[in-house]
N, C-alpha and C. Protein backbone atom coordinates (compact mmCIF):
# COMPACT_ATOMS: atom_id res chain seq x y z
N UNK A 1 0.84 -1.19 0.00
CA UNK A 1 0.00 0.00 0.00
C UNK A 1 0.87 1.24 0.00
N UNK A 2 0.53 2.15 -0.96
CA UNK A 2 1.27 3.52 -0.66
C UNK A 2 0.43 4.37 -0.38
N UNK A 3 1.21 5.62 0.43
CA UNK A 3 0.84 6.32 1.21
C UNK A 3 0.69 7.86 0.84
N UNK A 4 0.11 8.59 0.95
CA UNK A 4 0.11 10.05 0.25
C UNK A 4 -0.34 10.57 1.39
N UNK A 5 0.67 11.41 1.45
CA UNK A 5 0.43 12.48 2.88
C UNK A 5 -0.48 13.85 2.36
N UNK A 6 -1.62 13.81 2.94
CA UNK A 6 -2.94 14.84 2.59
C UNK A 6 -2.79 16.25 2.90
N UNK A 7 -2.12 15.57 4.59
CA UNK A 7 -1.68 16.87 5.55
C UNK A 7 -1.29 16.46 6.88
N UNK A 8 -0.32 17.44 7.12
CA UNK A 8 0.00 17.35 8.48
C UNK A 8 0.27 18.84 9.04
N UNK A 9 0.28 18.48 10.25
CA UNK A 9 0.02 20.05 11.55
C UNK A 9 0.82 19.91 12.82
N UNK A 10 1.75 20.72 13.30
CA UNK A 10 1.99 20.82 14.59
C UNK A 10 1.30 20.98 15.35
N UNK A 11 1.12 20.27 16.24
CA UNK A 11 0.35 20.33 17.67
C UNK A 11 0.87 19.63 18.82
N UNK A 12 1.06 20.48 19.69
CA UNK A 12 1.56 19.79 20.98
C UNK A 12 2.50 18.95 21.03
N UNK A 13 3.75 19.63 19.84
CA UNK A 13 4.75 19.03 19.95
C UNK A 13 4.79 17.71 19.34
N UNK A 14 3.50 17.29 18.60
CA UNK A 14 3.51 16.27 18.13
C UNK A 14 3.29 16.52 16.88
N UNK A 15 2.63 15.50 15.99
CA UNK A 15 2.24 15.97 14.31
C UNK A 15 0.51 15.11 14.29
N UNK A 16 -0.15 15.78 13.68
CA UNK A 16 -1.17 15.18 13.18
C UNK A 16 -1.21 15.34 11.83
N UNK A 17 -1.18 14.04 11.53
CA UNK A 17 -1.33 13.98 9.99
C UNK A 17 -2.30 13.36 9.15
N UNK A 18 -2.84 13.57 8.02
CA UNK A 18 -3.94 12.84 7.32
C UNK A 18 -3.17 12.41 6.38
N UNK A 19 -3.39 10.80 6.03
CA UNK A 19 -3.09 10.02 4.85
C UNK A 19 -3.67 9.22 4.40
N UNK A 20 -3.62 9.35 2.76
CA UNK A 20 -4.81 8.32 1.89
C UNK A 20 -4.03 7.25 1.22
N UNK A 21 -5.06 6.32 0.83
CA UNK A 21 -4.27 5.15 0.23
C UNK A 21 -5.43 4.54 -0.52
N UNK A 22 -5.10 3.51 -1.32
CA UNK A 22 -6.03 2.70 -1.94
C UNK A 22 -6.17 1.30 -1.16
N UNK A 23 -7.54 1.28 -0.90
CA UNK A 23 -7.53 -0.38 0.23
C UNK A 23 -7.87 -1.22 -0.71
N UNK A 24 -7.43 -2.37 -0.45
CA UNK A 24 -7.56 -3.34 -1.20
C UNK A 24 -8.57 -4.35 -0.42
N UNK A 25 -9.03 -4.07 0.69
CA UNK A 25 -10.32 -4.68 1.74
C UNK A 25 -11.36 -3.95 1.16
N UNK A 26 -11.76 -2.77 0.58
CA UNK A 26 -12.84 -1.77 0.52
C UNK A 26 -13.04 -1.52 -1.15
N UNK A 27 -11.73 -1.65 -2.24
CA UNK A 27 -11.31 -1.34 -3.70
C UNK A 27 -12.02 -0.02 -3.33
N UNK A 28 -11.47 0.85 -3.03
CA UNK A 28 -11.84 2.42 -2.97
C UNK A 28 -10.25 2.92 -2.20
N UNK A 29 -10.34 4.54 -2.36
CA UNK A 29 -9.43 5.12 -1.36
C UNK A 29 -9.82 5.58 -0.43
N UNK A 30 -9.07 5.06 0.57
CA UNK A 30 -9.10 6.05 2.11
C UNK A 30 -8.20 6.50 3.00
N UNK A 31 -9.22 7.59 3.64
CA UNK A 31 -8.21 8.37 4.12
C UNK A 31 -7.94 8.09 5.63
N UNK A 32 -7.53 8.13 6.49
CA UNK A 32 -6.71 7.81 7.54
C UNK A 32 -6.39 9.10 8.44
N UNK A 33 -6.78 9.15 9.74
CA UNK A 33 -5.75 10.51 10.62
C UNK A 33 -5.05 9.46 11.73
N UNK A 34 -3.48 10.44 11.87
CA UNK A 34 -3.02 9.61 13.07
C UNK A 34 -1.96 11.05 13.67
N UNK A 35 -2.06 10.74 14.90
CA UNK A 35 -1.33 11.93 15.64
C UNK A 35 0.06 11.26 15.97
N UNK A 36 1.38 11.82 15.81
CA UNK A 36 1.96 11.50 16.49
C UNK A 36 2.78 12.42 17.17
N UNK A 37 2.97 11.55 18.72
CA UNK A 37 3.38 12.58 19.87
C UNK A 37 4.89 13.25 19.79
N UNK A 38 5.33 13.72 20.22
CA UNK A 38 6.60 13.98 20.57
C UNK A 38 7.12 12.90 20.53
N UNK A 39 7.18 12.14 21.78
CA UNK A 39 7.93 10.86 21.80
C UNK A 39 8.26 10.07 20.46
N UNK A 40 7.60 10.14 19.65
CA UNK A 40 7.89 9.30 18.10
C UNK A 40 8.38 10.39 17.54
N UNK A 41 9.40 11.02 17.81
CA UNK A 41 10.19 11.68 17.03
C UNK A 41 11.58 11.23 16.97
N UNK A 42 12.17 10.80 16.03
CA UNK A 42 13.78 10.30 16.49
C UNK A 42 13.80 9.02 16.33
N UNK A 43 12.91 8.57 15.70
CA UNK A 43 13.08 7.27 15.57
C UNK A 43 12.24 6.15 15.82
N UNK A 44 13.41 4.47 16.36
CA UNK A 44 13.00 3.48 16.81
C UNK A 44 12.68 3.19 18.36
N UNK A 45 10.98 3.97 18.47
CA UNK A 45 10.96 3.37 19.71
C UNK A 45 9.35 3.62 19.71
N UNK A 46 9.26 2.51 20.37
CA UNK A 46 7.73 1.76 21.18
C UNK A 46 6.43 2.56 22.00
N UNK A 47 5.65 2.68 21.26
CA UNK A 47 4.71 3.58 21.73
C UNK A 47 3.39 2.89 21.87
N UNK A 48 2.33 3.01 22.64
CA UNK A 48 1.34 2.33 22.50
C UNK A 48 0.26 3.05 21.47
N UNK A 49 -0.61 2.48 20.44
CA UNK A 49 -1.82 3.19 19.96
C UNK A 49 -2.95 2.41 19.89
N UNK A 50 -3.78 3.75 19.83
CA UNK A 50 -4.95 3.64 20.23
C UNK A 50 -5.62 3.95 18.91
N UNK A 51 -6.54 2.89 18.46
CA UNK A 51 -7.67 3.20 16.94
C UNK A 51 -8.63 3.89 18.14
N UNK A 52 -8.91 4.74 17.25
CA UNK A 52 -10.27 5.70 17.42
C UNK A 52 -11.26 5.46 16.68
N UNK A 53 -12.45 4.87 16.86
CA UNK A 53 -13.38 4.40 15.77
C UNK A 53 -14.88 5.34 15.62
N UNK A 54 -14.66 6.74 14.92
CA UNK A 54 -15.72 7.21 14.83
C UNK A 54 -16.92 7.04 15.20
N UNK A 55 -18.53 7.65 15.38
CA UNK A 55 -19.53 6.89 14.94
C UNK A 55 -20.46 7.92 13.62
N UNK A 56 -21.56 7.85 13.66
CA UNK A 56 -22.42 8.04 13.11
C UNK A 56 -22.01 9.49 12.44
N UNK A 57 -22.42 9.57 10.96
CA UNK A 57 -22.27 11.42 10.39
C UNK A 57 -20.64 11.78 10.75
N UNK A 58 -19.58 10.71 10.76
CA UNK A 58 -18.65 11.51 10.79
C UNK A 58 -17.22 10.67 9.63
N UNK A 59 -16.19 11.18 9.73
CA UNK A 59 -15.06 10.65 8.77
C UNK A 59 -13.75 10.80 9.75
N UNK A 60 -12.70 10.72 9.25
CA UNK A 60 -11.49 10.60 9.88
C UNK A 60 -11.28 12.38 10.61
N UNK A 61 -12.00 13.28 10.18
CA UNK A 61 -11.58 14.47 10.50
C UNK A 61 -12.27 15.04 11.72
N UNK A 62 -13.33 14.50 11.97
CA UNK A 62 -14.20 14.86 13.37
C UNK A 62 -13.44 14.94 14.68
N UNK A 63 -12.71 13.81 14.67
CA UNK A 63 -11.98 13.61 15.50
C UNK A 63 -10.90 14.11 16.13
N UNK A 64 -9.90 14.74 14.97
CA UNK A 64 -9.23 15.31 14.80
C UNK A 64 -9.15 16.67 15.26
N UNK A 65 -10.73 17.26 15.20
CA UNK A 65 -10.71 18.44 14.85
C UNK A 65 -11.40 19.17 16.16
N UNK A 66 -12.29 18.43 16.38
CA UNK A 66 -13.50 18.60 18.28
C UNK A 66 -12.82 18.02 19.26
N UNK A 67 -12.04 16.87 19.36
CA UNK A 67 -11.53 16.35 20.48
C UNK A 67 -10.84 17.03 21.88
N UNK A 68 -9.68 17.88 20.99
CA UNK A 68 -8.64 18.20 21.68
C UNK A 68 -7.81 17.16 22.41
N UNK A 69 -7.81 15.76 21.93
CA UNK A 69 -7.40 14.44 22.40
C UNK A 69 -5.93 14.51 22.26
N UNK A 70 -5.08 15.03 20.86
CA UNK A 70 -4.05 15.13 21.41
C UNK A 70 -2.94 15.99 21.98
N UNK A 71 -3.32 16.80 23.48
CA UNK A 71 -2.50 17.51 24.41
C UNK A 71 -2.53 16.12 25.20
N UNK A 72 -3.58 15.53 25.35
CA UNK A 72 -3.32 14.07 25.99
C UNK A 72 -2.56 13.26 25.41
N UNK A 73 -1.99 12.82 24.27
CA UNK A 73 -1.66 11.87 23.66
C UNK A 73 -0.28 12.40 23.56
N UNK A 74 -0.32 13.61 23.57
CA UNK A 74 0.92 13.93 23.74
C UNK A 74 2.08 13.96 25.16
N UNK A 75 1.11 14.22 25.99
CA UNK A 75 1.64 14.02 27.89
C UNK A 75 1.67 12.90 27.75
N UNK A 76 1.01 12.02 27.49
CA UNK A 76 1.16 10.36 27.58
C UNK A 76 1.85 9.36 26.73
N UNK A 77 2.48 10.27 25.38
CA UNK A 77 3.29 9.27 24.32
C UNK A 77 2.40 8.29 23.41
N UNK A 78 1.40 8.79 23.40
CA UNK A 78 0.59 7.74 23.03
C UNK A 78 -0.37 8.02 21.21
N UNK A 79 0.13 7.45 20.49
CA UNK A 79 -0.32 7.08 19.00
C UNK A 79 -1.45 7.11 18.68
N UNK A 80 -1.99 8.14 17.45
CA UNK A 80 -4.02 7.73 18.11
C UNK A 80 -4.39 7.76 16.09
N UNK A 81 -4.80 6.41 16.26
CA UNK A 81 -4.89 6.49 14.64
C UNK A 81 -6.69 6.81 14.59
N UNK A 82 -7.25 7.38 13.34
CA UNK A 82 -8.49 7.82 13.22
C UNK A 82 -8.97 7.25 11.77
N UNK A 83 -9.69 6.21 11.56
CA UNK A 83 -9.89 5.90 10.59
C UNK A 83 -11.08 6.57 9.94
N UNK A 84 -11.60 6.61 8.44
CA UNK A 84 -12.29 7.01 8.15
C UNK A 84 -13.78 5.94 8.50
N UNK A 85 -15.08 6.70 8.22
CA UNK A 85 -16.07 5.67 9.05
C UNK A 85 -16.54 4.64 7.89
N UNK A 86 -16.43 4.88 6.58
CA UNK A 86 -17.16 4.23 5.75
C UNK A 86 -16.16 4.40 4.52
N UNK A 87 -16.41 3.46 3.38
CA UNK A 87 -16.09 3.88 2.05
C UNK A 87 -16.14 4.90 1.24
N UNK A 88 -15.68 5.49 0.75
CA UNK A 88 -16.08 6.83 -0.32
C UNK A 88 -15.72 6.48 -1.43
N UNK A 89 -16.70 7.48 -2.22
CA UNK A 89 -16.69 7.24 -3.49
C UNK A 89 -16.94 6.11 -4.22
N UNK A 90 -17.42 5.32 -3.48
CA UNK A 90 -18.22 4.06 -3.98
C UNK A 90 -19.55 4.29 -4.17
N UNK A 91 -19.90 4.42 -5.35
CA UNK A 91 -21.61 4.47 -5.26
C UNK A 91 -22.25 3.23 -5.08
N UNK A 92 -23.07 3.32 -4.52
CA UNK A 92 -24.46 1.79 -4.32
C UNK A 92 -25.35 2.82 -4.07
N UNK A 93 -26.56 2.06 -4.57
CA UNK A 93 -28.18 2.88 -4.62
C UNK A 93 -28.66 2.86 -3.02
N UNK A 94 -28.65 4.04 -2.90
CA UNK A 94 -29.24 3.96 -1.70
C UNK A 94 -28.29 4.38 -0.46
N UNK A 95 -27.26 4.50 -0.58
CA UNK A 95 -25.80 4.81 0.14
C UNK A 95 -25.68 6.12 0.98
N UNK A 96 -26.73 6.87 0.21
CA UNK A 96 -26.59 8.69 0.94
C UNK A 96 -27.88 8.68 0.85
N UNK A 97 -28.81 8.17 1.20
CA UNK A 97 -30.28 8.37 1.27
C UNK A 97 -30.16 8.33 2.66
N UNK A 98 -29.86 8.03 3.92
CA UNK A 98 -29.97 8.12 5.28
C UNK A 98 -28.87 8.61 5.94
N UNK A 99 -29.20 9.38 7.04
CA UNK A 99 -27.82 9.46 7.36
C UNK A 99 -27.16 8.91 8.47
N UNK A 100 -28.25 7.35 8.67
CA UNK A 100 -27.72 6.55 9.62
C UNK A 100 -26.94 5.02 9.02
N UNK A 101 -27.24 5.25 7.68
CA UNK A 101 -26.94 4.00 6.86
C UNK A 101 -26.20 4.40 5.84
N UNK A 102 -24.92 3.80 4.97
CA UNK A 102 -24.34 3.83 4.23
C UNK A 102 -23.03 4.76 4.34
N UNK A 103 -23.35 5.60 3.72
CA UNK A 103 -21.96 6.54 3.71
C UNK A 103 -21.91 7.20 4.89
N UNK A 104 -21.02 7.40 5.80
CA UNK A 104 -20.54 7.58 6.92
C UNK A 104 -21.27 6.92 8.39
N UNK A 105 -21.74 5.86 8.22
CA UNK A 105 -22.53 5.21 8.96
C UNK A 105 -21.24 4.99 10.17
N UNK A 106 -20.54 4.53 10.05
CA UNK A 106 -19.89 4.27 11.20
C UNK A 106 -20.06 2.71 11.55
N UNK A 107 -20.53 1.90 10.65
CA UNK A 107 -20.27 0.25 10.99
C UNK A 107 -19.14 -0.77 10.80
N UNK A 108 -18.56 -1.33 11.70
CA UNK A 108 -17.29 -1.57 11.24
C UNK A 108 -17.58 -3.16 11.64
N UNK A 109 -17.86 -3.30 10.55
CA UNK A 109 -17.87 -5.19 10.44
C UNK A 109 -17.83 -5.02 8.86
N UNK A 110 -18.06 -6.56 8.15
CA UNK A 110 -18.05 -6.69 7.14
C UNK A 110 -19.67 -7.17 6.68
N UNK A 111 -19.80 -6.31 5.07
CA UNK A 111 -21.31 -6.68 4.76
C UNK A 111 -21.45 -7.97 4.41
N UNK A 112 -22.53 -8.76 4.24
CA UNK A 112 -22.54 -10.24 4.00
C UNK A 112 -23.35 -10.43 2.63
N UNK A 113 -24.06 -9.02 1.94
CA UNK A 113 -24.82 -9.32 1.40
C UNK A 113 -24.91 -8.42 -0.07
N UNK A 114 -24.83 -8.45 -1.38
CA UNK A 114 -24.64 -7.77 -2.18
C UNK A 114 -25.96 -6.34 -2.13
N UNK A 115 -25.41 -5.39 -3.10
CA UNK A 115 -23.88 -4.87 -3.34
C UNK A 115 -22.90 -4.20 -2.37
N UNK A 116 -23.56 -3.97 -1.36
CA UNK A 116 -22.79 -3.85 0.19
C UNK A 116 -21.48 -4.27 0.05
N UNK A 117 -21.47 -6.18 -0.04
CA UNK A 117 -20.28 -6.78 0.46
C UNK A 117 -19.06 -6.25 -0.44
N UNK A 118 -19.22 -6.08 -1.34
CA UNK A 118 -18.00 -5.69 -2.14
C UNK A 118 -16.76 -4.45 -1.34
N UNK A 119 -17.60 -3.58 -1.09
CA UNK A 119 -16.85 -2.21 -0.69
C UNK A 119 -17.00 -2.40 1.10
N UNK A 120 -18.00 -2.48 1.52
CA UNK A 120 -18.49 -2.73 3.48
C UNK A 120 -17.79 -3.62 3.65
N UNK A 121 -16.57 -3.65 3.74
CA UNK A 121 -16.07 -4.60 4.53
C UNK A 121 -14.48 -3.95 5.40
N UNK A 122 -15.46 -2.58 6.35
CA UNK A 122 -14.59 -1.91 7.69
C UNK A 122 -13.82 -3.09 8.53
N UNK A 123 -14.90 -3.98 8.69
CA UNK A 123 -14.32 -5.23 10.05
C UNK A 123 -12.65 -5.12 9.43
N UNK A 124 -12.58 -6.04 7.88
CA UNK A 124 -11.55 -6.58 7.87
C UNK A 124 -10.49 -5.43 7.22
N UNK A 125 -11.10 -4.23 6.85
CA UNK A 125 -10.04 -2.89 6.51
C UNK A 125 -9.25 -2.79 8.46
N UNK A 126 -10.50 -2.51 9.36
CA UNK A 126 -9.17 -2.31 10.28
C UNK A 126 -8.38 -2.76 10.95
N UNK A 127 -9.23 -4.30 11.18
CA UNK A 127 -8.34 -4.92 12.15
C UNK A 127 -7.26 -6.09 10.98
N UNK A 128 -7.06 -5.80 10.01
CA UNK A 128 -6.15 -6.49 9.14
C UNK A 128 -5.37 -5.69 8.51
N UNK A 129 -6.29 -4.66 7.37
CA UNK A 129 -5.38 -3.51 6.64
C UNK A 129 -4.65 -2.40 6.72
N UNK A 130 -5.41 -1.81 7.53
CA UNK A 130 -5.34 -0.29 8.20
C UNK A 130 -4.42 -0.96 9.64
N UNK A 131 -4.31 -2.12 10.13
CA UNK A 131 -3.56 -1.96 11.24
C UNK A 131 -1.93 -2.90 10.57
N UNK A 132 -1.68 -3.29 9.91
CA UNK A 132 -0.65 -3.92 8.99
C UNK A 132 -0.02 -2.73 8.87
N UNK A 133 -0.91 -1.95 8.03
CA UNK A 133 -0.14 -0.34 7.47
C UNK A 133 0.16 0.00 8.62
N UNK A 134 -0.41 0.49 9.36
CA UNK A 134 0.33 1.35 10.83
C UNK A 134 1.69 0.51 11.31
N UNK A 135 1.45 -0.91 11.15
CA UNK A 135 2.27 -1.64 11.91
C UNK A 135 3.79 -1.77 11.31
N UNK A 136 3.55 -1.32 10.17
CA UNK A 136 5.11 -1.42 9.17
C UNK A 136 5.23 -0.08 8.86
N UNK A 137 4.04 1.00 8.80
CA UNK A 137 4.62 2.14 8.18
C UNK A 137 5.83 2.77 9.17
């Protein structure tokens, strides 16, 4: 997977940055936020992180942006990845007709049932794809 840096920001001594990629769990691109503290500056060394898993009406930037989560993450050394909540740019009928269902729904399992299953499949984007990438980037 490659990585395209969207943006990044000083804050609290740390960086928050947004990055997109093409998933190969979802065949769409997504985008990704992850803060990192001070402490991950300089190199090889061990930090704990924390996925942040949106909910409902939101994307990787909500989080980012209302929290104020990392002055904490930063006192504490601690990694805070923000995934996006849903697929984009995938059309299916019916996808932006609610705004508790489909596009930014915030469900993170995998769909079982067409045309859903093709692109809905959060379960296995984070706890396989999106955490591989973090784990080698």
């Amino acid at each position: 997977d490659s990585l395209e840096l969207v943006s990044s920001n000083k804050i609290f001594g740390g960086h928050q940055k947004v990055y997109s990629h093409e998933s190969s769990q979802l065949s769409c691109k997504m985008n990704f936020s992850i803060y990192l503290p001070p402490q991950a500056e300089g190199g090889d060394v061990k930090l704990p992180v924390i996925f942040y898993l949106s909910g409902l009406t939101c994307s990787e930037q909500n989080f980012i942006s209302k929290s104020g989560f990392q002055k904490y993450a930063a006192q504490h050394g601690i990694i805070v990845v923000g995934p996006d909540t849903s697929p984009r740019g995938v059309k299916i009928p019916g996808d932006d007709e609610s705004w508790d269902f489909g596009v930014a729904a915030g469900f993170y399992l995998n769909a079982t049932k067409d045309p859903w299953s093709k692109n809905y499949r959060m379960g296995s984007y984070i706890n396989k794809e999106l955490y591989e990438l973090i784990l080698h980037a």
